[in-house]
Protein backbone atom coordinates (compact mmCIF):
# COMPACT_ATOMS: atom_id res chain seq x y z
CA UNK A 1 -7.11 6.33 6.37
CA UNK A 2 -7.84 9.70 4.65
CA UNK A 3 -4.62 9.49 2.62
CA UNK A 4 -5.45 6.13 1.76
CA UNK A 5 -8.83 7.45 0.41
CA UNK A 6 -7.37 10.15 -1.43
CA UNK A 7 -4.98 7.66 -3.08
CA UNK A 8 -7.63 4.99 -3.65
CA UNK A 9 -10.39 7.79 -5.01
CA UNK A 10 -8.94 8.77 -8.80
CA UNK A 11 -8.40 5.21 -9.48
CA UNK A 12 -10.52 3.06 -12.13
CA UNK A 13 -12.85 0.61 -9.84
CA UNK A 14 -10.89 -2.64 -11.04
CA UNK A 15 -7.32 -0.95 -9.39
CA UNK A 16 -8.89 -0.59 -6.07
CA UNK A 17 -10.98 -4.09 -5.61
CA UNK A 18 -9.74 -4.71 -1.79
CA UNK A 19 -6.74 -3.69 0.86
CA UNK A 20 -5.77 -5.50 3.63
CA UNK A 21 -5.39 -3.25 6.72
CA UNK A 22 -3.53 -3.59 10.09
CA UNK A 23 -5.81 -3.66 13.17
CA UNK A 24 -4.97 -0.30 14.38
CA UNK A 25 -6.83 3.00 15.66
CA UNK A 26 -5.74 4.63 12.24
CA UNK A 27 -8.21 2.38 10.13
CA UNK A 28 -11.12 2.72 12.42
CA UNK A 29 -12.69 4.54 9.36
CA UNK A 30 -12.32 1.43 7.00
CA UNK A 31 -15.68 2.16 5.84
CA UNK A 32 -14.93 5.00 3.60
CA UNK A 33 -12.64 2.38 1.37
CA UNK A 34 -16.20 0.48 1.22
CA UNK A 35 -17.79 3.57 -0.07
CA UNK A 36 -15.66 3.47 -2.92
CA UNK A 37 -16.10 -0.22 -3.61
CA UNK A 38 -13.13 -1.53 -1.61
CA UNK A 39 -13.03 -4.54 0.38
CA UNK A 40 -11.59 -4.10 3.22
CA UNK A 41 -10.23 -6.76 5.33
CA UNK A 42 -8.29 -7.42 8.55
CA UNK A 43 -6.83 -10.07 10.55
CA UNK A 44 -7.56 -11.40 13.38
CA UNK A 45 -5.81 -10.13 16.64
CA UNK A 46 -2.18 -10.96 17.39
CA UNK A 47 -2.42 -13.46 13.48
CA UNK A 48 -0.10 -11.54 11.22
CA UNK A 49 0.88 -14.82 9.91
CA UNK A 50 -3.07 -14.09 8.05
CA UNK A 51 -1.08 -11.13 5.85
CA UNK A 52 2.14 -12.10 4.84
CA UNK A 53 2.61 -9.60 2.62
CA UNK A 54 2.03 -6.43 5.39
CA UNK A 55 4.34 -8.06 7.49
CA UNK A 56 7.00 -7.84 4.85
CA UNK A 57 5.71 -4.32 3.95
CA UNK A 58 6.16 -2.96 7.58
CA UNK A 59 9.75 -4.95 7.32
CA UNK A 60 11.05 -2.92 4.58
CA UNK A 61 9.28 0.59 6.58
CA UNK A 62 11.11 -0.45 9.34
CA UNK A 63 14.39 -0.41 7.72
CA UNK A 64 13.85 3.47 6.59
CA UNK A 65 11.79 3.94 10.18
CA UNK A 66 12.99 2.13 12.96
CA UNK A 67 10.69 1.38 16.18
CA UNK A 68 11.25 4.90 18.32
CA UNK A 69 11.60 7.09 15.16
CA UNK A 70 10.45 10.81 15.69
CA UNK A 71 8.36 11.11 12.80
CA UNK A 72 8.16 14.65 13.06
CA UNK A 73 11.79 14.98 11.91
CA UNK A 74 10.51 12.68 8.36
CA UNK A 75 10.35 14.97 5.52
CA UNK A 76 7.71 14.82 2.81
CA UNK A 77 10.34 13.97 0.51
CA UNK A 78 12.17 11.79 2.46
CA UNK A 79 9.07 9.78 2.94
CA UNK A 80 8.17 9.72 -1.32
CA UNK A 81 11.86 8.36 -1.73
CA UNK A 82 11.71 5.75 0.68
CA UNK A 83 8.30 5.01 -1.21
CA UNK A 84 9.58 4.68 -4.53
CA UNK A 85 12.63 2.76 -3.65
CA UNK A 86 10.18 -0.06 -1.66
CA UNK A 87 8.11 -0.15 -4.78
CA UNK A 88 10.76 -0.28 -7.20
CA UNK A 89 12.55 -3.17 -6.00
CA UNK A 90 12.37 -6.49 -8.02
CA UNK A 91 10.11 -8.81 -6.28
CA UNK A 92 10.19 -12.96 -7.21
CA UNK A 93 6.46 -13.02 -6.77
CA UNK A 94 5.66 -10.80 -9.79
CA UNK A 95 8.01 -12.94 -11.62
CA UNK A 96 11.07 -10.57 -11.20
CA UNK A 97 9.11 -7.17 -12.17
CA UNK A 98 8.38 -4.52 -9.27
CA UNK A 99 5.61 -3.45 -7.77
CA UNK A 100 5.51 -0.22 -9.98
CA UNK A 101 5.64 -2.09 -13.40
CA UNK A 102 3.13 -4.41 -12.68
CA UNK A 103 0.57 -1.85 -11.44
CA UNK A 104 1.08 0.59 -14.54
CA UNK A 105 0.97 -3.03 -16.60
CA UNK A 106 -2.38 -3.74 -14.92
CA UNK A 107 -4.07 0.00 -15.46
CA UNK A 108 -2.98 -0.19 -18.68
CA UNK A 109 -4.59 -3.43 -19.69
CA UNK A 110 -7.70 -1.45 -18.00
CA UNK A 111 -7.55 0.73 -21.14
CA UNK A 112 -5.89 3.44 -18.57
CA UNK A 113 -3.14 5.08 -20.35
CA UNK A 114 -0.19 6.04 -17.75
CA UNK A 115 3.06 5.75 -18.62
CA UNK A 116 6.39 5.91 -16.31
């Protein structure tokens, strides 16, 4: 949760309007999100049908991190690649852009200037 925070903090209000968080131990701080403005919100118990699009998320992880990995062998920079590939990757839903292009798109229409 704190990294989320930390990612979620420096951006404008309109980039960080809600997240959708698993059910886990590691979100039991949700409320800090809500400090900044966030929505927060979770499914219900044993429902991941209710967010698709983490399901598909922990998918692609799971591919880099299979269940069992030994986390304490992932490097930092291991872990920013496998980040940037997931978020570079074409997706149909933002009509064929990635996640990356459509985010810097967005800030910028915010009258954020960030380029790539």
């Amino acid at each position: 949760m704190k990294a989320q925070e930390e990612i979620f903090k420096p951006l404008p209000d309109f980039a960080r309007k809600s997240t959708t968080l698993d059910n886990g131990r590691e979100n039991h701080n949700h409320f800090k999100l809500k400090e900044l403005g966030t929505d927060t919100y979770s499914a219900d118990l044993y429902s991941g049908w209710q967010r698709g699009s983490n399901e598909y998320h922990n998918g692609l992880l799971r591919r880099h991190f299979p269940k069992g990995t030994d986390f304490s062998k992932a490097t930092q920079a291991g872990i920013i690649e496998m980040v940037k590939e997931i978020n570079e990757r074409l997706r149909k839903c933002l009509g064929d852009y990635t996640p990356n292009e459509v985010f810097l798109r967005e800030l910028n229409r915010g009258g954020v200037a960030i380029r790539y």
